[in-house]
C-alpha atoms as a PDB file:
ATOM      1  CA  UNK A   1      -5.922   0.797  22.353  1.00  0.00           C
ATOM      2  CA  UNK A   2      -4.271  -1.907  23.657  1.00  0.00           C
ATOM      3  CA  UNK A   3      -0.597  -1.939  23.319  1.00  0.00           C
ATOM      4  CA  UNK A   4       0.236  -5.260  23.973  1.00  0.00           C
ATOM      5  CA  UNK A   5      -1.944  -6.603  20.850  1.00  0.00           C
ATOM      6  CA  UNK A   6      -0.766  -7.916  17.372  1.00  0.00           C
ATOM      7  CA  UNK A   7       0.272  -5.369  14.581  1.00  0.00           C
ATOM      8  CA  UNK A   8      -3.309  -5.446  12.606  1.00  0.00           C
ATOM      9  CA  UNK A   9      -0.993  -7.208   9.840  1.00  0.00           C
ATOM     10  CA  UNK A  10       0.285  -9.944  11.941  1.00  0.00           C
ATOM     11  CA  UNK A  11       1.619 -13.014   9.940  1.00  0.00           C
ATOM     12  CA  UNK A  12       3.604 -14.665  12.674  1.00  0.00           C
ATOM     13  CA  UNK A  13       2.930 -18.600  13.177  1.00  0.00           C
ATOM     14  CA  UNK A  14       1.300 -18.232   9.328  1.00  0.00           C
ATOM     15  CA  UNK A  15       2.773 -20.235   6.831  1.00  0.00           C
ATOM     16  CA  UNK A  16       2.454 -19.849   3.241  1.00  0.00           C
ATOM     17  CA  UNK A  17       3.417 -21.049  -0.237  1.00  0.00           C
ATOM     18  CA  UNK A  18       4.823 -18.551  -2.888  1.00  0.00           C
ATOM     19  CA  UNK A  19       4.943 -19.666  -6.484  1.00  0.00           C
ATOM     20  CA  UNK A  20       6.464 -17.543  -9.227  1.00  0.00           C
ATOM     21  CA  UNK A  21       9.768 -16.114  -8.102  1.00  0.00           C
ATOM     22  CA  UNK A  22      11.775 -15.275 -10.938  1.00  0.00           C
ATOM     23  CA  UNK A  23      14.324 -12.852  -9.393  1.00  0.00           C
ATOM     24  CA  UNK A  24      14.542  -9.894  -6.571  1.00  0.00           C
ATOM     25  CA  UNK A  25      12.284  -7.932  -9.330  1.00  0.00           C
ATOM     26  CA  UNK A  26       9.615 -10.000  -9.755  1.00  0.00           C
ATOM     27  CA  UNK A  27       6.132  -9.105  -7.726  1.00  0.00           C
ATOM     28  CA  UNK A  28       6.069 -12.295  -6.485  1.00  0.00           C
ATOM     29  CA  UNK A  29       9.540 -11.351  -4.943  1.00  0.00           C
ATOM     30  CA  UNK A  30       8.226  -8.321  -3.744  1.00  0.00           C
ATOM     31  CA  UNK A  31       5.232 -10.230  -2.056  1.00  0.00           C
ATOM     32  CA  UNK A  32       7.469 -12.982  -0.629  1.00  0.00           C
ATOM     33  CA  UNK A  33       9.539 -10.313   1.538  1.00  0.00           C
ATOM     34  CA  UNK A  34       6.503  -8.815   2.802  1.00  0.00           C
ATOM     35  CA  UNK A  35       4.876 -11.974   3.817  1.00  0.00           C
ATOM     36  CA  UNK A  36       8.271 -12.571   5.783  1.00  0.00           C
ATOM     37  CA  UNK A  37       8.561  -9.006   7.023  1.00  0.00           C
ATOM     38  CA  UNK A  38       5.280  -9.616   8.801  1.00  0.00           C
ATOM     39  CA  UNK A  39       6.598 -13.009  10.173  1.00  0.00           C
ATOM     40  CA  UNK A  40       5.329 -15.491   7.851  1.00  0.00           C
ATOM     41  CA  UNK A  41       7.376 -18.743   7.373  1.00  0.00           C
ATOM     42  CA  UNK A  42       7.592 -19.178   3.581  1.00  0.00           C
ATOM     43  CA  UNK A  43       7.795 -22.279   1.154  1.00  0.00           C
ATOM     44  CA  UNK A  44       8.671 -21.413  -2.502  1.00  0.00           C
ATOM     45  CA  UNK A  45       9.546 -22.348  -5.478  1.00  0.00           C
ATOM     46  CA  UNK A  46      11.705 -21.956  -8.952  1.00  0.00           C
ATOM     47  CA  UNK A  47      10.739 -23.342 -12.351  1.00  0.00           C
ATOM     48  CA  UNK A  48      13.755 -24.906 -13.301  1.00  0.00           C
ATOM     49  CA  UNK A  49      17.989 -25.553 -12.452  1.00  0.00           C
ATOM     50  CA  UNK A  50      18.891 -22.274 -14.263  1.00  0.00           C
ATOM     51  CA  UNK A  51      16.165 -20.245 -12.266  1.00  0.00           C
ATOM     52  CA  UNK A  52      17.172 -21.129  -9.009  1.00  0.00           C
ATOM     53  CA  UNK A  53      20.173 -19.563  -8.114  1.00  0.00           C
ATOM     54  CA  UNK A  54      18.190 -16.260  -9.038  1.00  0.00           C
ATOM     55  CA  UNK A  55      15.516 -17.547  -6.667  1.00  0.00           C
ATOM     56  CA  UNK A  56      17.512 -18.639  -3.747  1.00  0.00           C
ATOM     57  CA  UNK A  57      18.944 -14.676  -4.049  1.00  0.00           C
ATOM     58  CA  UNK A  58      15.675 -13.866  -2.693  1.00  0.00           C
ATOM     59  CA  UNK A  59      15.052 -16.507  -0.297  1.00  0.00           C
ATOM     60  CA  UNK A  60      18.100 -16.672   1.273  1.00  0.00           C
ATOM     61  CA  UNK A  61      17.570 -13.725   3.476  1.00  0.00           C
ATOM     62  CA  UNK A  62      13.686 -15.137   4.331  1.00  0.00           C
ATOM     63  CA  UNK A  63      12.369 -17.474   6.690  1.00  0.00           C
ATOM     64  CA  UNK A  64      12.280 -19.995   3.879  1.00  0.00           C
ATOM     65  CA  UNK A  65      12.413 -23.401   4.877  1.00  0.00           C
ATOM     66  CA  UNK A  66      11.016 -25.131   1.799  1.00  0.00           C
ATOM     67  CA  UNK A  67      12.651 -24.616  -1.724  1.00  0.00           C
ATOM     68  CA  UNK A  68      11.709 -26.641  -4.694  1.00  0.00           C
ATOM     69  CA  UNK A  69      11.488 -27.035  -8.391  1.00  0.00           C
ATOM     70  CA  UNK A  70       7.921 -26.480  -9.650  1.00  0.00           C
ATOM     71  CA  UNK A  71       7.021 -26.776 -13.527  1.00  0.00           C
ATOM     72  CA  UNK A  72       3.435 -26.346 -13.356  1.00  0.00           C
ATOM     73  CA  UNK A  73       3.375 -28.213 -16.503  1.00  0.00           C
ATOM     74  CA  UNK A  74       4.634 -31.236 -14.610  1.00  0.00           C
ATOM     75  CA  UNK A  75       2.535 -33.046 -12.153  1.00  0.00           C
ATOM     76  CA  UNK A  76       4.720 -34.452 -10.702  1.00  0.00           C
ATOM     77  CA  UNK A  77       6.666 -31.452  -9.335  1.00  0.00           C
ATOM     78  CA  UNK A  78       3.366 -30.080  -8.143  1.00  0.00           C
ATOM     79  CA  UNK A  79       2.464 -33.257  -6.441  1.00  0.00           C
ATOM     80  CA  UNK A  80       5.821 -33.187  -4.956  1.00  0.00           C
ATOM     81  CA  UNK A  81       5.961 -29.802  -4.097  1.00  0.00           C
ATOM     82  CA  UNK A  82       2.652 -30.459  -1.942  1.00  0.00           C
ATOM     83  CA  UNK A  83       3.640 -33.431  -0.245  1.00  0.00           C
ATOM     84  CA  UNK A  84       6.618 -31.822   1.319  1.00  0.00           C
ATOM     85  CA  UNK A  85       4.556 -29.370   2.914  1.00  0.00           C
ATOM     86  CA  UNK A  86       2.223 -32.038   4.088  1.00  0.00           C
ATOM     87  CA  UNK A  87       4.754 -33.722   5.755  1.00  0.00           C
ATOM     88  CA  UNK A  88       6.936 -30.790   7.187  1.00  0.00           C
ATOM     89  CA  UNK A  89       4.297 -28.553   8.208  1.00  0.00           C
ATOM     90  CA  UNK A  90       0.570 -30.473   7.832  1.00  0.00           C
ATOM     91  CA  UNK A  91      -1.169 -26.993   6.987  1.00  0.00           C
ATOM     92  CA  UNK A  92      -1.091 -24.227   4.851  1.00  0.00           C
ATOM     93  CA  UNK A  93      -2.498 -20.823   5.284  1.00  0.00           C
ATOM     94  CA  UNK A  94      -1.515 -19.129   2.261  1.00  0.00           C
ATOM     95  CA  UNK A  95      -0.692 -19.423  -1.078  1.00  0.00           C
ATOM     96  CA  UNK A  96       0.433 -16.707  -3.969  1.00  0.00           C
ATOM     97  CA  UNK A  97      -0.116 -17.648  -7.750  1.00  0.00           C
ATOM     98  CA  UNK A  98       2.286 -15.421  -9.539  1.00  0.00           C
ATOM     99  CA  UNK A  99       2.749 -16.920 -12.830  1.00  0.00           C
ATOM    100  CA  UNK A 100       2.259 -16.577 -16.533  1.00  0.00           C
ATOM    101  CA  UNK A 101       3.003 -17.936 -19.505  1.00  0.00           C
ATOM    102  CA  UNK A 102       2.371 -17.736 -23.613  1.00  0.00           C
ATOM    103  CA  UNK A 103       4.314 -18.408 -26.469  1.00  0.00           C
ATOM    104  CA  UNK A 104       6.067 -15.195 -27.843  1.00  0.00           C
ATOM    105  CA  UNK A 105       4.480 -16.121 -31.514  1.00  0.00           C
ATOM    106  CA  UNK A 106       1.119 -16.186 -29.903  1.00  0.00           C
ATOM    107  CA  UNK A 107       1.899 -13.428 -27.965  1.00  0.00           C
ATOM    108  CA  UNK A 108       3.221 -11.144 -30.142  1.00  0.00           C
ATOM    109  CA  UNK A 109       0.083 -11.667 -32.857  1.00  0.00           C
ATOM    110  CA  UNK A 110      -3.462 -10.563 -32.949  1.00  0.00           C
ATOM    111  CA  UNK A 111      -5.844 -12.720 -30.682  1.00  0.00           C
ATOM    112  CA  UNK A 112      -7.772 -13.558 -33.191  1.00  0.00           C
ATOM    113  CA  UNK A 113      -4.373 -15.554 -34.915  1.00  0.00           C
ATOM    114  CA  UNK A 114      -3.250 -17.550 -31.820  1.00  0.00           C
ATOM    115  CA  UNK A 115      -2.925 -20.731 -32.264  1.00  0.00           C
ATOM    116  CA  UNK A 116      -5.355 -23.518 -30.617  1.00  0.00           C
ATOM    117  CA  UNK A 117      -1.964 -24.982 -29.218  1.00  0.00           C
ATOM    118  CA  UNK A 118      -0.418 -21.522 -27.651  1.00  0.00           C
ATOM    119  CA  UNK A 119      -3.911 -20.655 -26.338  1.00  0.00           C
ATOM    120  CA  UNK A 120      -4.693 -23.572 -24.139  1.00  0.00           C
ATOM    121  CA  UNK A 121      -0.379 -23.573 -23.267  1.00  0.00           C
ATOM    122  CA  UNK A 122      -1.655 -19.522 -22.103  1.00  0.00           C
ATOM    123  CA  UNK A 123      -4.234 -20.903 -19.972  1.00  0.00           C
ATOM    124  CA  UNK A 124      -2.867 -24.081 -18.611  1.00  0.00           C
ATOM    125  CA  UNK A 125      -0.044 -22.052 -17.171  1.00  0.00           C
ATOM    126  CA  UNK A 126      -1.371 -18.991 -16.257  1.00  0.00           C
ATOM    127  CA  UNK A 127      -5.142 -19.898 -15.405  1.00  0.00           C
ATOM    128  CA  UNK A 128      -5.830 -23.674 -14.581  1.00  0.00           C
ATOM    129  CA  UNK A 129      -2.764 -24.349 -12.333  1.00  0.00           C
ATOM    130  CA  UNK A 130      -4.165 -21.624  -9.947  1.00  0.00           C
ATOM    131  CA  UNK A 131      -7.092 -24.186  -9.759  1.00  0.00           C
ATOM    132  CA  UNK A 132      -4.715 -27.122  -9.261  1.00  0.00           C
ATOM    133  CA  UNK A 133      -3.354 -25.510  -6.295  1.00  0.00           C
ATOM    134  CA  UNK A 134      -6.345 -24.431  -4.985  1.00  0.00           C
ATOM    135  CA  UNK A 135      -7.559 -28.190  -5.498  1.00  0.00           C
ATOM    136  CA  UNK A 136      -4.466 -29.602  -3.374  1.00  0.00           C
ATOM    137  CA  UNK A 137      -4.068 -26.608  -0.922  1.00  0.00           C
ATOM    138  CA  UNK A 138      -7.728 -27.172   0.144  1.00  0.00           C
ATOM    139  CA  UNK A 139      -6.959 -30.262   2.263  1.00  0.00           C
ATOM    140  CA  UNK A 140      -3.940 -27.960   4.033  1.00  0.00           C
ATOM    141  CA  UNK A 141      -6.346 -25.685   4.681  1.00  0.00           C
ATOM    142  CA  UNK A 142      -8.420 -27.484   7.425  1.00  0.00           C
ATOM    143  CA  UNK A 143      -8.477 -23.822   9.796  1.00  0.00           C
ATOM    144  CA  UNK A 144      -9.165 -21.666   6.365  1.00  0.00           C
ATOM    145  CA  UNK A 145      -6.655 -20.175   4.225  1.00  0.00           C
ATOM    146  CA  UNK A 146      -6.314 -17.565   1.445  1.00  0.00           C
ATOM    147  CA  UNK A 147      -5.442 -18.487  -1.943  1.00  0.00           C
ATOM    148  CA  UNK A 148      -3.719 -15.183  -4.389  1.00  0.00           C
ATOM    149  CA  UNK A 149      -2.888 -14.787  -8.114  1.00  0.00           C
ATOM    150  CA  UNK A 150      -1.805 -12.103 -10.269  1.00  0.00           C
ATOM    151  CA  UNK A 151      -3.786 -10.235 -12.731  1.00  0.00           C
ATOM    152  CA  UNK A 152      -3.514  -7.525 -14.894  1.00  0.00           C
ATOM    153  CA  UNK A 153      -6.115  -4.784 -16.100  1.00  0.00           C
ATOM    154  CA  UNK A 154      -6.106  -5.794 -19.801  1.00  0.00           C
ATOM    155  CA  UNK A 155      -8.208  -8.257 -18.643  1.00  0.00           C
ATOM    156  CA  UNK A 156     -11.472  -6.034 -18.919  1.00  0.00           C
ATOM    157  CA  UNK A 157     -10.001  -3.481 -21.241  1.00  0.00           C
ATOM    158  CA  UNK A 158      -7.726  -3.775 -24.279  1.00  0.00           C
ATOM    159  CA  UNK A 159      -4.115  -2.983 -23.706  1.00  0.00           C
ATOM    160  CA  UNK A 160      -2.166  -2.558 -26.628  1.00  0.00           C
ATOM    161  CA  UNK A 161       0.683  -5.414 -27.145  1.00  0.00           C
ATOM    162  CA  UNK A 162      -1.192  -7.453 -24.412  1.00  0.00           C
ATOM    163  CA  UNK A 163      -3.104  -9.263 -26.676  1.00  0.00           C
ATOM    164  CA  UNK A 164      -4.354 -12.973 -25.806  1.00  0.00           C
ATOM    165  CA  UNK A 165      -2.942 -12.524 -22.406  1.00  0.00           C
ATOM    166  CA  UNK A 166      -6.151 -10.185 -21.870  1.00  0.00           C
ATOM    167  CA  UNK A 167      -8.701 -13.137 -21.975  1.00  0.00           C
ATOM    168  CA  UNK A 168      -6.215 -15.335 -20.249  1.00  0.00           C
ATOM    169  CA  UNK A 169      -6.473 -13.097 -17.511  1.00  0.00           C
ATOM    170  CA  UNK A 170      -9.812 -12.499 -17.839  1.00  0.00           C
ATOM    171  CA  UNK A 171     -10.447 -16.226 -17.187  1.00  0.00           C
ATOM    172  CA  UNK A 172      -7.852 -16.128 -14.475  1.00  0.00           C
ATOM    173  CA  UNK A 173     -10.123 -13.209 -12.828  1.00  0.00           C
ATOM    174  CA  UNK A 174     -13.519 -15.391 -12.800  1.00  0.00           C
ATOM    175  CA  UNK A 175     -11.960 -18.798 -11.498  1.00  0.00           C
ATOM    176  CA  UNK A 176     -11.048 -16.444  -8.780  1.00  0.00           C
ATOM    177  CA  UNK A 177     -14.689 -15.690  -7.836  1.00  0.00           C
ATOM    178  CA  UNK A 178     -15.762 -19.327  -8.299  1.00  0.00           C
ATOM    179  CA  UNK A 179     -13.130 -20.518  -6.190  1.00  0.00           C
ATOM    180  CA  UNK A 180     -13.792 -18.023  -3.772  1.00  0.00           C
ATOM    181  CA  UNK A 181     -18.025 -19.345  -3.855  1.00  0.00           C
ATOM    182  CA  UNK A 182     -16.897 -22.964  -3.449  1.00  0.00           C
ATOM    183  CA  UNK A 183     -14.096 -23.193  -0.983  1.00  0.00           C
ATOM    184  CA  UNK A 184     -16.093 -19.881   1.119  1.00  0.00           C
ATOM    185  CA  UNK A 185     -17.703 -22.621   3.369  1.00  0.00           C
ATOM    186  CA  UNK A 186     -14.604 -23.870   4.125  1.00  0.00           C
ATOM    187  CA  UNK A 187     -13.158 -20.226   5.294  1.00  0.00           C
ATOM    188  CA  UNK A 188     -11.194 -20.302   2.539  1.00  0.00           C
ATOM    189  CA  UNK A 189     -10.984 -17.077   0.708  1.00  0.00           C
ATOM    190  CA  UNK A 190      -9.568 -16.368  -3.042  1.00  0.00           C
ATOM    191  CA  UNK A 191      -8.436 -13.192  -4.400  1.00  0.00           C
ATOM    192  CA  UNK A 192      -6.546 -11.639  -7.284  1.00  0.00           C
ATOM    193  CA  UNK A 193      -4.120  -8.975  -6.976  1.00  0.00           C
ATOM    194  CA  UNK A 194      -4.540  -6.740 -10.469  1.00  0.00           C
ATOM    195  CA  UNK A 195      -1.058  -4.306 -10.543  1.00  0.00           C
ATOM    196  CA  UNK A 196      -0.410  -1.852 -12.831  1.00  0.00           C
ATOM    197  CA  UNK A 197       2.214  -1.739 -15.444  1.00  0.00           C
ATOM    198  CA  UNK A 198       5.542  -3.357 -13.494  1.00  0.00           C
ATOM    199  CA  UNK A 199       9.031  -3.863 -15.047  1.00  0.00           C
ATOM    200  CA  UNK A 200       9.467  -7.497 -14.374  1.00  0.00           C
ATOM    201  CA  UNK A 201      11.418 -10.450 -16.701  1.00  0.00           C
ATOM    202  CA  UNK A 202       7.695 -11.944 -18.094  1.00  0.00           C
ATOM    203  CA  UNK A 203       6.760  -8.198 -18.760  1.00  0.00           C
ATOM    204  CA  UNK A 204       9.399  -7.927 -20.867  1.00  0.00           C
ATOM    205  CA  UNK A 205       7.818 -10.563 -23.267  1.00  0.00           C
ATOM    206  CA  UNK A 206       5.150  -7.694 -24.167  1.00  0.00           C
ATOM    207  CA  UNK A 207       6.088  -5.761 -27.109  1.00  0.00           C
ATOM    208  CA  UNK A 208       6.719  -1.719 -26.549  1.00  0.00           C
ATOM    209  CA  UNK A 209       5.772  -2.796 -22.686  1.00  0.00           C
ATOM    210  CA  UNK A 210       8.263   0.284 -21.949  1.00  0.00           C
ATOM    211  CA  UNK A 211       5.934   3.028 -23.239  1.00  0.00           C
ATOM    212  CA  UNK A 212       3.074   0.979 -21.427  1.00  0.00           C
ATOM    213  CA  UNK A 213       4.747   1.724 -18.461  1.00  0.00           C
ATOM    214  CA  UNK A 214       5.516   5.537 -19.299  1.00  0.00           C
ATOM    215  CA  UNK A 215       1.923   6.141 -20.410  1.00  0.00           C
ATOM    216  CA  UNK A 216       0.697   4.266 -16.826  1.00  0.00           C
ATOM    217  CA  UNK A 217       2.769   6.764 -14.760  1.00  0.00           C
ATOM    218  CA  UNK A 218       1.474   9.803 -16.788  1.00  0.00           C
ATOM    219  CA  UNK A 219      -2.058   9.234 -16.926  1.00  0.00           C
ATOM    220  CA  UNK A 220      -3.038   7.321 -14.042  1.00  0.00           C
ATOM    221  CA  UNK A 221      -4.612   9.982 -10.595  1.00  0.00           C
ATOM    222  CA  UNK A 222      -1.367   9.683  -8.642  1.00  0.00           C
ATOM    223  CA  UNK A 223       0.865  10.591 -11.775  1.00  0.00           C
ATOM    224  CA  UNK A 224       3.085   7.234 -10.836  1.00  0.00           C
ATOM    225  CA  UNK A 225       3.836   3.686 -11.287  1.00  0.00           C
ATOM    226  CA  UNK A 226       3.643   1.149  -8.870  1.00  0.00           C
ATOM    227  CA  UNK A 227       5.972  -1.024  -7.341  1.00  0.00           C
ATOM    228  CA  UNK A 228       6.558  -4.945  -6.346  1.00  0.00           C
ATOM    229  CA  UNK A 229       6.516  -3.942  -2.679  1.00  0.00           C
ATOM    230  CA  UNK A 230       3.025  -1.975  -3.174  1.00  0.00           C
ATOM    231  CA  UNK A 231       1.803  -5.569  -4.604  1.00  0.00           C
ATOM    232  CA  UNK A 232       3.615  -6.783  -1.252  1.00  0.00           C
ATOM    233  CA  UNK A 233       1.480  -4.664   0.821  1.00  0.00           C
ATOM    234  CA  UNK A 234      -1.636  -6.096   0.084  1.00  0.00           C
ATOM    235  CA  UNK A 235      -0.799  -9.488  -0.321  1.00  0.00           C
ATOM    236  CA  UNK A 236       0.107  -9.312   3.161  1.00  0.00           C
ATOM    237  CA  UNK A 237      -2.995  -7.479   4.309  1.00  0.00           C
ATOM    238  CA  UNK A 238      -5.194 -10.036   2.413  1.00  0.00           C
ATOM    239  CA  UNK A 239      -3.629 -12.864   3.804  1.00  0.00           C
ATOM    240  CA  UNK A 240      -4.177 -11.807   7.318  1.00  0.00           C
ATOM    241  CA  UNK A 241      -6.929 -12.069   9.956  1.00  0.00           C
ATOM    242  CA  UNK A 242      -7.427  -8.238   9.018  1.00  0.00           C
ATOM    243  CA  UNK A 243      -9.111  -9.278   6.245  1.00  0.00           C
ATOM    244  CA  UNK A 244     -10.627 -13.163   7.280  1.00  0.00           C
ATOM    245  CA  UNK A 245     -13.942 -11.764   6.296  1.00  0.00           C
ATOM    246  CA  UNK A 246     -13.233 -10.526   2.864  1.00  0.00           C
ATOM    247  CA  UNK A 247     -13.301 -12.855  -0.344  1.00  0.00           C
ATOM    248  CA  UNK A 248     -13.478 -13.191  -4.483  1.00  0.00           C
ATOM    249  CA  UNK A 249     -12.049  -9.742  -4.629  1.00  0.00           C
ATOM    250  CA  UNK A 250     -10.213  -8.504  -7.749  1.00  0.00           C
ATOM    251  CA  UNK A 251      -8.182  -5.537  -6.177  1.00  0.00           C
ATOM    252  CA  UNK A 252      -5.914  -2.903  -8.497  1.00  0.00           C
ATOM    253  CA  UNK A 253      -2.742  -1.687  -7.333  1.00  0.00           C
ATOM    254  CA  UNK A 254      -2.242   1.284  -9.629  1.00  0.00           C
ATOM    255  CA  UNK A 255      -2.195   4.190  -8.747  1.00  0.00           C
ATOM    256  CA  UNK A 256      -5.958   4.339  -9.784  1.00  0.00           C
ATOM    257  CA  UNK A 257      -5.499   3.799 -13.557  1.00  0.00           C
ATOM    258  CA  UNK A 258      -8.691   1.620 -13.092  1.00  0.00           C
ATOM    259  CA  UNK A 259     -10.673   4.562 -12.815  1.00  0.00           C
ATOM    260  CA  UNK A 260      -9.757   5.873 -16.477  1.00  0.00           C
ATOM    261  CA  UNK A 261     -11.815   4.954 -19.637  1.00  0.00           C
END
């Protein structure tokens, strides 16, 4: 072994884009701090005026340079958001999707009652703006890059309460792999990160999402939950040269609750 090399999870000179901080809970939190533990220099962003003094909590004690609003819903602020990384840094090695949205109504109701309008609102937000960062990360991305999201396991199997956000995700979980084909040639790689049950302020938006949580810990192999820094962990690893050869991946972080029917 050589002692002078790298720590195998070496971010240093990296710099990366987080999108989805909501406060010090949330997993994109939890993956921010890691990124910066392993010497990343961070962009990120908040969604609106009254999210950002939660969000500058977090950042203020990371190598955050960058801060800005970002609405998915508005192009602009995307478009925006991009530019100032184009012009203060010229590159981008990573990026980490972390968002989600559908309207409690649709939410709350049976999938097969959502409305036409709440679905595609699901899916704009939590599925196609991962594409529209993809789309304007790949010219940052002229050395190869890694693009994350944030997925859940009632994408392939029905979780009570989760309802239409199962076959957002699901969607979310193939664009993955397609991006992952189409930018590959590029050396850029696509994964998504599929946690288990975790406390956070857009779980909370899942009916009875506490007993989720309590049955999780009880039945999955390891008899626990997991945590925003366990979601950290990897998002590191997979952003790293450690894993430059390793793409389209849709990983669980749960304690192995993916292994039960």
């Amino acid at each position: 072994m050589n002692e002078t090399s790298p720590p195998l999870v070496d971010l240093r000179g990296k710099r990366g884009l987080v999108v989805g901080i909501a406060n010090a809970q949330s997993i994109a939190a939890g993956c921010a701090e890691a990124f910066a533990r392993c010497g990343a220099t961070l962009a990120a962003t908040y969604l609106n005026a009254k999210a950002e003094s939660h969000v500058r909590a977090v950042t203020q004690n990371l190598d955050c340079p960058i801060l800005l609003p970002c609405d998915v819903q508005d192009p602009s602020q995307l478009d925006a958001l991009f530019s100032e990384i184009t012009q203060r840094w010229g590159k981008l090695d990573f990026l980490l999707h972390s968002i989600a949205f559908a309207p409690r109504d649709d939410l709350q109701g049976r999938v097969i009652d959502s409305s036409a309008a709440g679905f595609g609102t699901a899916m704009d937000v939590s599925c196609h703006s991962f594409l529209r960062m993809a789309r304007l990360a790949e010219p940052l991305m002229q050395d190869g890059g890694c693009l994350l999201t944030v997925s859940f396991y009632g994408s392939e199997r029905v979780v009570a309460n989760y309802n239409m956000m199962g076959p957002v995700k699901a969607a979310l979980e193939s664009v993955v792999r397609y991006t992952a084909a189409e930018l590959g040639p590029k050396g850029i790689r696509a994964h998504a990160i599929s946690p288990g049950p975790i406390l956070t302020r857009a779980a909370s938006g899942i009916a009875h999402f506490d007993e989720l949580l309590q049955h999780s810990a009880a039945s999955a192999p390891e008899h626990l939950g997991v945590t925003i820094e366990d979601v950290g962990g990897l998002a590191a690893f997979l952003v790293s040269e450690a894993a430059r050869h390793i793409t389209g991946t849709i990983i669980p972080v749960d304690a192995g609750q993916h292994l039960l029917a």
